[in-house]
C-alpha atoms as a PDB file:
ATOM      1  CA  UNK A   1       0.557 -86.872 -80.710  1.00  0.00           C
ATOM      2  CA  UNK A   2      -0.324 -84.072 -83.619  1.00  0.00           C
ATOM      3  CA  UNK A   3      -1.985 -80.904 -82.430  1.00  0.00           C
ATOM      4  CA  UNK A   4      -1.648 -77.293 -84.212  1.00  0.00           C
ATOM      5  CA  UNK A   5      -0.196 -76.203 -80.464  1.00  0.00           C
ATOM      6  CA  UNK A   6       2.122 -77.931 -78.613  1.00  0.00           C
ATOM      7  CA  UNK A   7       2.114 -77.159 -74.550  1.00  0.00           C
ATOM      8  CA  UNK A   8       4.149 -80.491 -73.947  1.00  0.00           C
ATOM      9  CA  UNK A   9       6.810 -82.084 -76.560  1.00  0.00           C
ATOM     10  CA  UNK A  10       8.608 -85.409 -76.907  1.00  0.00           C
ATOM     11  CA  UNK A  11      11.714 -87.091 -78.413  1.00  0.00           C
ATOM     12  CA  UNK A  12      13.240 -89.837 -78.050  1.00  0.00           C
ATOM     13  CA  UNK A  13      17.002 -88.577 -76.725  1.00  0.00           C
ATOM     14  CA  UNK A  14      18.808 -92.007 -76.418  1.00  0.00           C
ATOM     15  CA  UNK A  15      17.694 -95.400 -76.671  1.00  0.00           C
ATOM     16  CA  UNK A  16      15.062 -96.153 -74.597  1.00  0.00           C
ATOM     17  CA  UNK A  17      15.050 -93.051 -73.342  1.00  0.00           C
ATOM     18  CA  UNK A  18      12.083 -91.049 -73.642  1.00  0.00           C
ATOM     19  CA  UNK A  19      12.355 -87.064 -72.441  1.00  0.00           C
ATOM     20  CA  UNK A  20       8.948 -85.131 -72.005  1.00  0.00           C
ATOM     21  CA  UNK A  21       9.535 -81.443 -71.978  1.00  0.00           C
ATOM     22  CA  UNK A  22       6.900 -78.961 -70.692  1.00  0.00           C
ATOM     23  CA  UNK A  23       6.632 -76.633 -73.656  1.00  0.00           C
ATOM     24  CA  UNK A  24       5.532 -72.869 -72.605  1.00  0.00           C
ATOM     25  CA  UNK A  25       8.657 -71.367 -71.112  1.00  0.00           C
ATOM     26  CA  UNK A  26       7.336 -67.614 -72.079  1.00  0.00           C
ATOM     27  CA  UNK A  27       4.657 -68.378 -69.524  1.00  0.00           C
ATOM     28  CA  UNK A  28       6.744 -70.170 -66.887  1.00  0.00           C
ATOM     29  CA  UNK A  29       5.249 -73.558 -68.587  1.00  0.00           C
ATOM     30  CA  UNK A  30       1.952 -72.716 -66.521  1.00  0.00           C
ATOM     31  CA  UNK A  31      -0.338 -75.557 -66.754  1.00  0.00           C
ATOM     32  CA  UNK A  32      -3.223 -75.750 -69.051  1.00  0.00           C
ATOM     33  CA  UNK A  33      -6.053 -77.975 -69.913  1.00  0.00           C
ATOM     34  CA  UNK A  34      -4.122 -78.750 -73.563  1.00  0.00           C
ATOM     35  CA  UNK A  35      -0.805 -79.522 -71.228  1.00  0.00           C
ATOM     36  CA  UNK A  36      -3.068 -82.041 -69.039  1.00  0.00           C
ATOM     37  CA  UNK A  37      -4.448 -83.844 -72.153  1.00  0.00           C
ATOM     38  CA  UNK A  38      -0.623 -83.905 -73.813  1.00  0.00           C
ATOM     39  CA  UNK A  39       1.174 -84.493 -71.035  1.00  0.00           C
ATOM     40  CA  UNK A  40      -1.328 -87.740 -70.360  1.00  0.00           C
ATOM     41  CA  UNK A  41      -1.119 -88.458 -73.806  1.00  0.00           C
ATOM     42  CA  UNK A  42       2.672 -89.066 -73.950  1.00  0.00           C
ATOM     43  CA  UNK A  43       2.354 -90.905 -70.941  1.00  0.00           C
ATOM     44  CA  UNK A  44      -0.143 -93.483 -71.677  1.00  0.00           C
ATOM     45  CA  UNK A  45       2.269 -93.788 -75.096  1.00  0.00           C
ATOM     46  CA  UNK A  46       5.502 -94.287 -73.451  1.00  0.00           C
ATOM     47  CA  UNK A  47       3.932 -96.188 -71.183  1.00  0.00           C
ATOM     48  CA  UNK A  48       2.352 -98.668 -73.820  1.00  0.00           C
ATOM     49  CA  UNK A  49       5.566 -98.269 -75.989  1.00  0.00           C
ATOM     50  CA  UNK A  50       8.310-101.656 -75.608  1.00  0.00           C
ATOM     51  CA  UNK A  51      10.612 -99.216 -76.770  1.00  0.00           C
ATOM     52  CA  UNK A  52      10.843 -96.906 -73.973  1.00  0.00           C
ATOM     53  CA  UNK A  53      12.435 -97.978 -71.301  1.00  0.00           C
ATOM     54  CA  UNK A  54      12.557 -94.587 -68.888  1.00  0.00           C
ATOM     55  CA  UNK A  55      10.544 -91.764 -68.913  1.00  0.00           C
ATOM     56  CA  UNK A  56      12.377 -87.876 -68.332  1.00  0.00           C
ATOM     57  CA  UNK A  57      10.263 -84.943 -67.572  1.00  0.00           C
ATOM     58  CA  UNK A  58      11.748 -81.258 -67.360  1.00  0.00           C
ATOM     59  CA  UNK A  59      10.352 -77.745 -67.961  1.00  0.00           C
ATOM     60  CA  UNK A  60      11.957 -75.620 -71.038  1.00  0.00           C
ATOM     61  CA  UNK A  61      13.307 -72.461 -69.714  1.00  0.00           C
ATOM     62  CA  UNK A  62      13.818 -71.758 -66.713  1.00  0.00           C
ATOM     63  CA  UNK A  63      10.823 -72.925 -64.803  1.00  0.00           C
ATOM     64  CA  UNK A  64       9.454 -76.136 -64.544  1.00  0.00           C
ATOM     65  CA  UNK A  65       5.867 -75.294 -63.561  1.00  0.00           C
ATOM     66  CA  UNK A  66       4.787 -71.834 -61.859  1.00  0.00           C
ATOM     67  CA  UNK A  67       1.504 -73.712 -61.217  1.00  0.00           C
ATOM     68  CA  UNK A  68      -2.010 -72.852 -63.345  1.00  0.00           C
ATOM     69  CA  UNK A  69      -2.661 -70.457 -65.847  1.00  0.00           C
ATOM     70  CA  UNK A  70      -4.032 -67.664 -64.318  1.00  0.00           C
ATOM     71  CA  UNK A  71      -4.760 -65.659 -67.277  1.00  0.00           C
ATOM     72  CA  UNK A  72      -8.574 -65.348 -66.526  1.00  0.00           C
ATOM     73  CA  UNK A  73      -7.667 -63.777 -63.525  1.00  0.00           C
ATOM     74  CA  UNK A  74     -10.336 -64.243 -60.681  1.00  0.00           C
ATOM     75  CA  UNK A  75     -12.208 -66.743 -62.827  1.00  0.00           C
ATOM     76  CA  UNK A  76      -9.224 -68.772 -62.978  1.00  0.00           C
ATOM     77  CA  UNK A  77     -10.649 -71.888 -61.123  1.00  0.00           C
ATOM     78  CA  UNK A  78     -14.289 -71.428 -62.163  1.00  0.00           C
ATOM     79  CA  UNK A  79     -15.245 -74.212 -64.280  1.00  0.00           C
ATOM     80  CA  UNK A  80     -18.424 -72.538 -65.473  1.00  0.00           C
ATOM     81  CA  UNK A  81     -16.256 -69.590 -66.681  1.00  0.00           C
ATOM     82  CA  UNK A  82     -13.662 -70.811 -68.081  1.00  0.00           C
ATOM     83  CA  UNK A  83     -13.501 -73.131 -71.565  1.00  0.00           C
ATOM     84  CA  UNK A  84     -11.694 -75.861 -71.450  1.00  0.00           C
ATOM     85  CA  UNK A  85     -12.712 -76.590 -67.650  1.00  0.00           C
ATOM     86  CA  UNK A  86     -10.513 -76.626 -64.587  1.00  0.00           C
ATOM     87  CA  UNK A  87      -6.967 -78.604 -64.708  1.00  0.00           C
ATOM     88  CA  UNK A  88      -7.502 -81.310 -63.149  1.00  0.00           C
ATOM     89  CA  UNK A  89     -11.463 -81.442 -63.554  1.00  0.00           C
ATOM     90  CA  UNK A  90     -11.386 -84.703 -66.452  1.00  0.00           C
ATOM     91  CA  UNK A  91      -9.078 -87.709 -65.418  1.00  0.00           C
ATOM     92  CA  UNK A  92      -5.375 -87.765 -64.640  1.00  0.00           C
ATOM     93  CA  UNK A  93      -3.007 -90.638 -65.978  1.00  0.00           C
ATOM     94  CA  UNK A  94      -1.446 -90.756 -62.791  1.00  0.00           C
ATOM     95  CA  UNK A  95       2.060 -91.021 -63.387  1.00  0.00           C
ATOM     96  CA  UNK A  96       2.144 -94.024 -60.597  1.00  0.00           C
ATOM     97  CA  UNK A  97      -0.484 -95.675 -64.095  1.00  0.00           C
ATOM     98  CA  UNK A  98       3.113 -95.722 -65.845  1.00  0.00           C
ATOM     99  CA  UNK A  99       4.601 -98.998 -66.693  1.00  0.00           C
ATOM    100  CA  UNK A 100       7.378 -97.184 -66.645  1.00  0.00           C
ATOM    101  CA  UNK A 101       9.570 -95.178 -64.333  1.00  0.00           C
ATOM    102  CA  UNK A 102       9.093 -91.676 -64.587  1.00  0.00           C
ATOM    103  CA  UNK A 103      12.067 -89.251 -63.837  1.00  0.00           C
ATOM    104  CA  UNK A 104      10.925 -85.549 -62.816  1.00  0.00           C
ATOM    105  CA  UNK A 105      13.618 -82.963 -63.946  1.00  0.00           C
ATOM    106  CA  UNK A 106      11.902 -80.386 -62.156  1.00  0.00           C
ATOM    107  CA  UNK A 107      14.947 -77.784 -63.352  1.00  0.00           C
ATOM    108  CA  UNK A 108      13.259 -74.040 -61.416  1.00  0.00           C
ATOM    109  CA  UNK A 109      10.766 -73.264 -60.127  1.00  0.00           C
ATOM    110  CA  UNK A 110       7.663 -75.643 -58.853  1.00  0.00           C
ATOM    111  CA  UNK A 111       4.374 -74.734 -57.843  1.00  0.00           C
ATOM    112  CA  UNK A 112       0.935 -76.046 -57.301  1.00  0.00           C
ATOM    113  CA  UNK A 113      -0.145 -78.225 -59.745  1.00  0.00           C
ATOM    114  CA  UNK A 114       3.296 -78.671 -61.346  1.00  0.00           C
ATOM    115  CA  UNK A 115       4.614 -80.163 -58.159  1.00  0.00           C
ATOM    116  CA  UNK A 116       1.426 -82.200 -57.130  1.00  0.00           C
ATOM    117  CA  UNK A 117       1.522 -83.806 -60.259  1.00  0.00           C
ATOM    118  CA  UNK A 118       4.831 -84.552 -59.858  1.00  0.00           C
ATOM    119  CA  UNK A 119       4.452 -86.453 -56.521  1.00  0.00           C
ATOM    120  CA  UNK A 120       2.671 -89.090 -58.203  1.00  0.00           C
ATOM    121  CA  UNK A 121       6.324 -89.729 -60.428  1.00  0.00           C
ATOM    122  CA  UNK A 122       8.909 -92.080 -59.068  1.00  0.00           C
ATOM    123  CA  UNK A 123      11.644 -90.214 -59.034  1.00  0.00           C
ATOM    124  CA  UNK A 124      12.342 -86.088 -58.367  1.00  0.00           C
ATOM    125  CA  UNK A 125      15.847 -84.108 -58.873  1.00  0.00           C
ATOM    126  CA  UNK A 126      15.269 -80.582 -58.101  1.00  0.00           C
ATOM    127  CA  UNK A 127      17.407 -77.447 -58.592  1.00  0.00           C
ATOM    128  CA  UNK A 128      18.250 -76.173 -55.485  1.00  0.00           C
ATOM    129  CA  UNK A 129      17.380 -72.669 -55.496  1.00  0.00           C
ATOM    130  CA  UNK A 130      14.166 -73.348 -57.428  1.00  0.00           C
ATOM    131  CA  UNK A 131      11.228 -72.241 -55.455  1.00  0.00           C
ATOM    132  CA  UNK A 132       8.308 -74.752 -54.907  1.00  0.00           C
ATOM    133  CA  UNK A 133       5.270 -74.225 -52.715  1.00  0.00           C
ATOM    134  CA  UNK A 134       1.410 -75.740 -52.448  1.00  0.00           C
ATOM    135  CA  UNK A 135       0.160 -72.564 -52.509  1.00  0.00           C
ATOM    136  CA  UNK A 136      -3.794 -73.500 -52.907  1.00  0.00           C
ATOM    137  CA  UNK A 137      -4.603 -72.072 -49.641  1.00  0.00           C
ATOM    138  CA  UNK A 138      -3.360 -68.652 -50.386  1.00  0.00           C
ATOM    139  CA  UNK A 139      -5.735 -68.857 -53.870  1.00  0.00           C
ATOM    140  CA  UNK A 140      -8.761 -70.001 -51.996  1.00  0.00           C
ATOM    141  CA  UNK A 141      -8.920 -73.399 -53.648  1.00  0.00           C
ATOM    142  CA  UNK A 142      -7.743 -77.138 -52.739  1.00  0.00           C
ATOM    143  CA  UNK A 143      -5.181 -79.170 -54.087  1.00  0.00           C
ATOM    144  CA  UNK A 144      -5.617 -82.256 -56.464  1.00  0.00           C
ATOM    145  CA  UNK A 145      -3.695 -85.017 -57.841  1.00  0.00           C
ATOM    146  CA  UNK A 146      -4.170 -86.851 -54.286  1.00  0.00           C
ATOM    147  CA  UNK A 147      -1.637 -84.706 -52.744  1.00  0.00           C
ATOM    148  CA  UNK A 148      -3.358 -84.661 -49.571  1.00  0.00           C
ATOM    149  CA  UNK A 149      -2.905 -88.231 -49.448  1.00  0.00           C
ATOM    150  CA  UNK A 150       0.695 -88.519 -50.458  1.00  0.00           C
ATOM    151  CA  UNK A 151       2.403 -85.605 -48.618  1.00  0.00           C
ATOM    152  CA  UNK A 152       1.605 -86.563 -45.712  1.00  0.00           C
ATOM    153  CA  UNK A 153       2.817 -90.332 -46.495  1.00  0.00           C
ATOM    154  CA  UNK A 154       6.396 -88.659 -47.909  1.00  0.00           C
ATOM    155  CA  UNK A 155       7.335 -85.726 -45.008  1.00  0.00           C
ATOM    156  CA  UNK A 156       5.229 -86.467 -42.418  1.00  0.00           C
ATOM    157  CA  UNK A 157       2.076 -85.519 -41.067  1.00  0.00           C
ATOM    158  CA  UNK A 158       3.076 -82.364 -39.619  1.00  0.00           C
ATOM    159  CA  UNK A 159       5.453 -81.091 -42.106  1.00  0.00           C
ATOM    160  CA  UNK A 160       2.732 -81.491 -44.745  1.00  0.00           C
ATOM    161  CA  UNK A 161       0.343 -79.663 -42.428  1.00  0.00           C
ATOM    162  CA  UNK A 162       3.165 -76.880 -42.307  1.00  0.00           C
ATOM    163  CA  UNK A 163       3.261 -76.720 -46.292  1.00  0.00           C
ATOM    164  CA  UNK A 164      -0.528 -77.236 -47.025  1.00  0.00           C
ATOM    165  CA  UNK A 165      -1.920 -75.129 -44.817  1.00  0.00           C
ATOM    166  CA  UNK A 166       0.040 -72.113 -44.876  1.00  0.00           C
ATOM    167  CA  UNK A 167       1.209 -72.491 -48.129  1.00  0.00           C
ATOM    168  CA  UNK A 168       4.588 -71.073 -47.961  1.00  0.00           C
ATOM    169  CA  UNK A 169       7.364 -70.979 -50.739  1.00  0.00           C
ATOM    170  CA  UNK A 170      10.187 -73.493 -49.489  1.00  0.00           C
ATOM    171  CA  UNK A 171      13.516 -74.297 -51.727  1.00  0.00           C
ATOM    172  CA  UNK A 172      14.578 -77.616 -54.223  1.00  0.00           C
ATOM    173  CA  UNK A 173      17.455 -77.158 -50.867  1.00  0.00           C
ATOM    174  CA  UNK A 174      14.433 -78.031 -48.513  1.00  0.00           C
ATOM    175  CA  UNK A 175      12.276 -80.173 -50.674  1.00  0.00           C
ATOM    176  CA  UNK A 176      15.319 -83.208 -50.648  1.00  0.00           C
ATOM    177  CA  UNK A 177      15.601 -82.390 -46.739  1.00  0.00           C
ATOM    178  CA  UNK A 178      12.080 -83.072 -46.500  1.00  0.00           C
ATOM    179  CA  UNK A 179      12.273 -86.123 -48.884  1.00  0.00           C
ATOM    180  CA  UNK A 180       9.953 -84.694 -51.661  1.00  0.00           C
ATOM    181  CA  UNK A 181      12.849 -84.575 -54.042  1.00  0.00           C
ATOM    182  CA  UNK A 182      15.557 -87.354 -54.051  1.00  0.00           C
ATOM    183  CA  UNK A 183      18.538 -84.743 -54.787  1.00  0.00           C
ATOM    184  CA  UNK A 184      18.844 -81.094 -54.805  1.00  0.00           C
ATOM    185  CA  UNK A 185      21.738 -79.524 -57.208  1.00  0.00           C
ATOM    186  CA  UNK A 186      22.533 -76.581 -59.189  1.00  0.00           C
ATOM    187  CA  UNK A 187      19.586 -75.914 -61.982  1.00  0.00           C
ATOM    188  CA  UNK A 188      22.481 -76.158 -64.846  1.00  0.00           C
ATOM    189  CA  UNK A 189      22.954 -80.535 -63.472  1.00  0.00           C
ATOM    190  CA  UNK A 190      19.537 -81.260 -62.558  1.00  0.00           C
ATOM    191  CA  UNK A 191      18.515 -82.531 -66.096  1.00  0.00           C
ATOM    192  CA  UNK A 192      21.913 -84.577 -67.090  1.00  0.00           C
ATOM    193  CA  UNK A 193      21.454 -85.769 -63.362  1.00  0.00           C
ATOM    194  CA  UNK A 194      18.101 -87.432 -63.976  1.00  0.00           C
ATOM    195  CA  UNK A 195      19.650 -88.597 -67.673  1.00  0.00           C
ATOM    196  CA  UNK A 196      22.233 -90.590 -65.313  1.00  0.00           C
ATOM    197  CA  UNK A 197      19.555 -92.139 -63.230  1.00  0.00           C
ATOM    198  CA  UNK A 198      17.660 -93.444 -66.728  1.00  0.00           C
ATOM    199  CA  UNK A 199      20.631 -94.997 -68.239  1.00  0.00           C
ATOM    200  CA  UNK A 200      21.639 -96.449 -64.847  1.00  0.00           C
ATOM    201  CA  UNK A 201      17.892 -98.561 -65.061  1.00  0.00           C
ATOM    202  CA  UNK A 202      17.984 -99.100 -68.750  1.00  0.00           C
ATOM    203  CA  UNK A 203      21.064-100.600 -68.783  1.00  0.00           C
ATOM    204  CA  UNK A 204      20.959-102.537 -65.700  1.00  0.00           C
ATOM    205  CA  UNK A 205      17.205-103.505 -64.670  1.00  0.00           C
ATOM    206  CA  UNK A 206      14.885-105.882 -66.525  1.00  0.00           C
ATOM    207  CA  UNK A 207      11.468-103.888 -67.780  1.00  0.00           C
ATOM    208  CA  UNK A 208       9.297-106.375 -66.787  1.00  0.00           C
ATOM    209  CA  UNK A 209      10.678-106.679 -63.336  1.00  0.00           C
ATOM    210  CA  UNK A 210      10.694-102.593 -62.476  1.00  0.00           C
ATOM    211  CA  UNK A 211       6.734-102.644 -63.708  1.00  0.00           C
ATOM    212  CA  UNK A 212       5.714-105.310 -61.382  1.00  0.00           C
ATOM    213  CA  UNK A 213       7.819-103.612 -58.409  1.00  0.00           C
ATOM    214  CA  UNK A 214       6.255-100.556 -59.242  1.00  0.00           C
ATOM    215  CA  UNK A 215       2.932-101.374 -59.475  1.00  0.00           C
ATOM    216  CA  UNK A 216       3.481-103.113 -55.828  1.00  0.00           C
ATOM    217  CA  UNK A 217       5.329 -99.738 -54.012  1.00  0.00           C
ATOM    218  CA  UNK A 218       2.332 -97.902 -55.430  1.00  0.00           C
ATOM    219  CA  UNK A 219      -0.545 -99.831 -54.651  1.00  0.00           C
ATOM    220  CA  UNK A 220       0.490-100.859 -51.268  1.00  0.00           C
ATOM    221  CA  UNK A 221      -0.035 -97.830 -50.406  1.00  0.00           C
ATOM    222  CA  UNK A 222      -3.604 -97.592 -50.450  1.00  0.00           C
ATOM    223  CA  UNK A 223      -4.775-101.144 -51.111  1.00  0.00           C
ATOM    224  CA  UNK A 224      -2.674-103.505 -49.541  1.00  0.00           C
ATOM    225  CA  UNK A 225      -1.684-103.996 -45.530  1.00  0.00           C
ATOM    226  CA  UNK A 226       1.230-105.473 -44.818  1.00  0.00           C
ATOM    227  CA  UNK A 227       0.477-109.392 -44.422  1.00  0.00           C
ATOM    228  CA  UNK A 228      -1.445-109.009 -48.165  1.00  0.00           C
ATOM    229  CA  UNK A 229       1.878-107.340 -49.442  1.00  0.00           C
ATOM    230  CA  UNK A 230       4.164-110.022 -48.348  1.00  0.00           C
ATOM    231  CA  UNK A 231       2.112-112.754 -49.920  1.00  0.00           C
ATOM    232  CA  UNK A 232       1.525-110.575 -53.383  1.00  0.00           C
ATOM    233  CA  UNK A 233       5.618-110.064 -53.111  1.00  0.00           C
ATOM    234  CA  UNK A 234       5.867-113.757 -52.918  1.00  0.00           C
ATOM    235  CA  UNK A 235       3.328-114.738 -55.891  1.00  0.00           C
ATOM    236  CA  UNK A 236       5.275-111.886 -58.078  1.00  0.00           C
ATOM    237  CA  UNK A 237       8.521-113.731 -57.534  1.00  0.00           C
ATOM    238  CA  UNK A 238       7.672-116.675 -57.937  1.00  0.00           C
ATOM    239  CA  UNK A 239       6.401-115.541 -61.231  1.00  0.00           C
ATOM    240  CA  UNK A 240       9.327-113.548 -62.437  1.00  0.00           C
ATOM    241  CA  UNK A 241      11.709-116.560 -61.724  1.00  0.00           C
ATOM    242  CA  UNK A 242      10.147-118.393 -64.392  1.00  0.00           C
ATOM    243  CA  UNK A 243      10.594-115.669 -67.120  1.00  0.00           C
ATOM    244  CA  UNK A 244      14.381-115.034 -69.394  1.00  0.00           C
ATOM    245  CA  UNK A 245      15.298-111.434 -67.396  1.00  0.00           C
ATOM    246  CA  UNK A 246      15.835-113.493 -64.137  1.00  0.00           C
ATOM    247  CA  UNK A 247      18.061-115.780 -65.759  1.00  0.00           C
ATOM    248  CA  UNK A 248      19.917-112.651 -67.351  1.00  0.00           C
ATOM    249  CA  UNK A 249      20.230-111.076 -63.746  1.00  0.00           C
ATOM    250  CA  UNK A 250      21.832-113.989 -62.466  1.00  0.00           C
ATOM    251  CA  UNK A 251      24.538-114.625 -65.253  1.00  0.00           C
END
């Protein structure tokens, strides 16, 4: 993807390896309507790309996301007011869309829509000391990405009541206790930490195989009860038994 500004970047950092880097670390990498339509934009490539194997998502500097961009102050969330619309307004890719596992770096601080985006990822390593909060309630909005739906579904009911409507700063420390993040360490490992976690799937799981399971972890969440799951589990392996990676796995 070519544009004149870049809020997001991409490389290719090892073989099959695809890191996305949030790209405004003056500003704390505050989202942006150009970040939304970059950050989807890499996505939908990696995710259409035979080449990439893992996706890697950080923040440059030391933030990962302090939330919006709040530099039209009170008019901030006004989609009449402000060009470019609201974040969040057009269409997400949804990083659960991604044929591919995607591995959140989140390396300082988290807030609002940099951490409800990042609940739709598969996997989260957060620094520690990095301080994360939905703080929508305290801006007189509501949240998006279909975090109302998914906290709840990750802490528990009340524990996502506690953080949603009160809106309170918590720590990386309390986000792994809760079971937001999968590991909370020092903001100087979190990145090579997710890097380990990529190679361990590129090297050792078949592509085909982690896009089927997934599509399944995701969707049974909201489309499938349990009976329908078992029988779609069945079908898939069937399926995949058939195929050259589950030969491979065996030998």
């Amino acid at each position: 993807m070519v544009s004149e500004e870049s809020h997001v970047k991409m490389e290719m950092v090892e073989e099959g390896i695809a890191l996305i880097t949030l790209n405004r670390p003056d500003q704390g990498n505050a989202y942006t309507p150009l970040m939304k339509e970059q950050l989807d934009g890499f996505f939908r490539q990696c995710s259409d790309d035979d080449t990439v194997r893992v996706i890697v998502v950080t923040g440059a500097g030391r933030a990962f996301c302090v939330g919006a961009d709040l530099a039209s102050g009170g008019a901030s969330f006004d989609v009449d007011s402000v060009a470019g619309g609201e974040p969040g307004r057009d269409a997400h890719f949804f990083g659960y869309q991604s044929k591919k596992p995607i591995i959140g770096a989140l390396n300082g601080h988290t807030v609002g829509i940099g951490l409800t985006t990042a609940l739709t990822w598969d996997f989260l390593f957060v620094a520690q000391e990095a301080k994360l909060a939905f703080p929508f309630v305290r801006r007189g909005i509501g949240p998006e990405m279909g975090s109302t739906y998914l906290l709840p579904r990750l802490v528990g009911l009340r524990r996502a009541i506690d953080l949603m409507l009160t809106g309170r700063t918590f720590s990386g420390a309390e986000a792994a206790a809760y079971g937001i993040a999968l590991e909370a360490l020092p903001a100087d490992q979190v990145l090579s930490r997710a890097m380990e976690m990529a190679r361990e799937i590129r090297d050792n799981c078949a592509p085909v195989s982690i896009a089927m399971v997934k599509k399944m972890i995701w969707d049974h969440l909201w489309t499938t009860d349990y009976v329908g799951a078992a029988v779609l589990e069945d079908r898939s392996w069937q399926w995949a038994g058939k195929h050259p990676d589950a030969m491979e796995g065996v030998m």
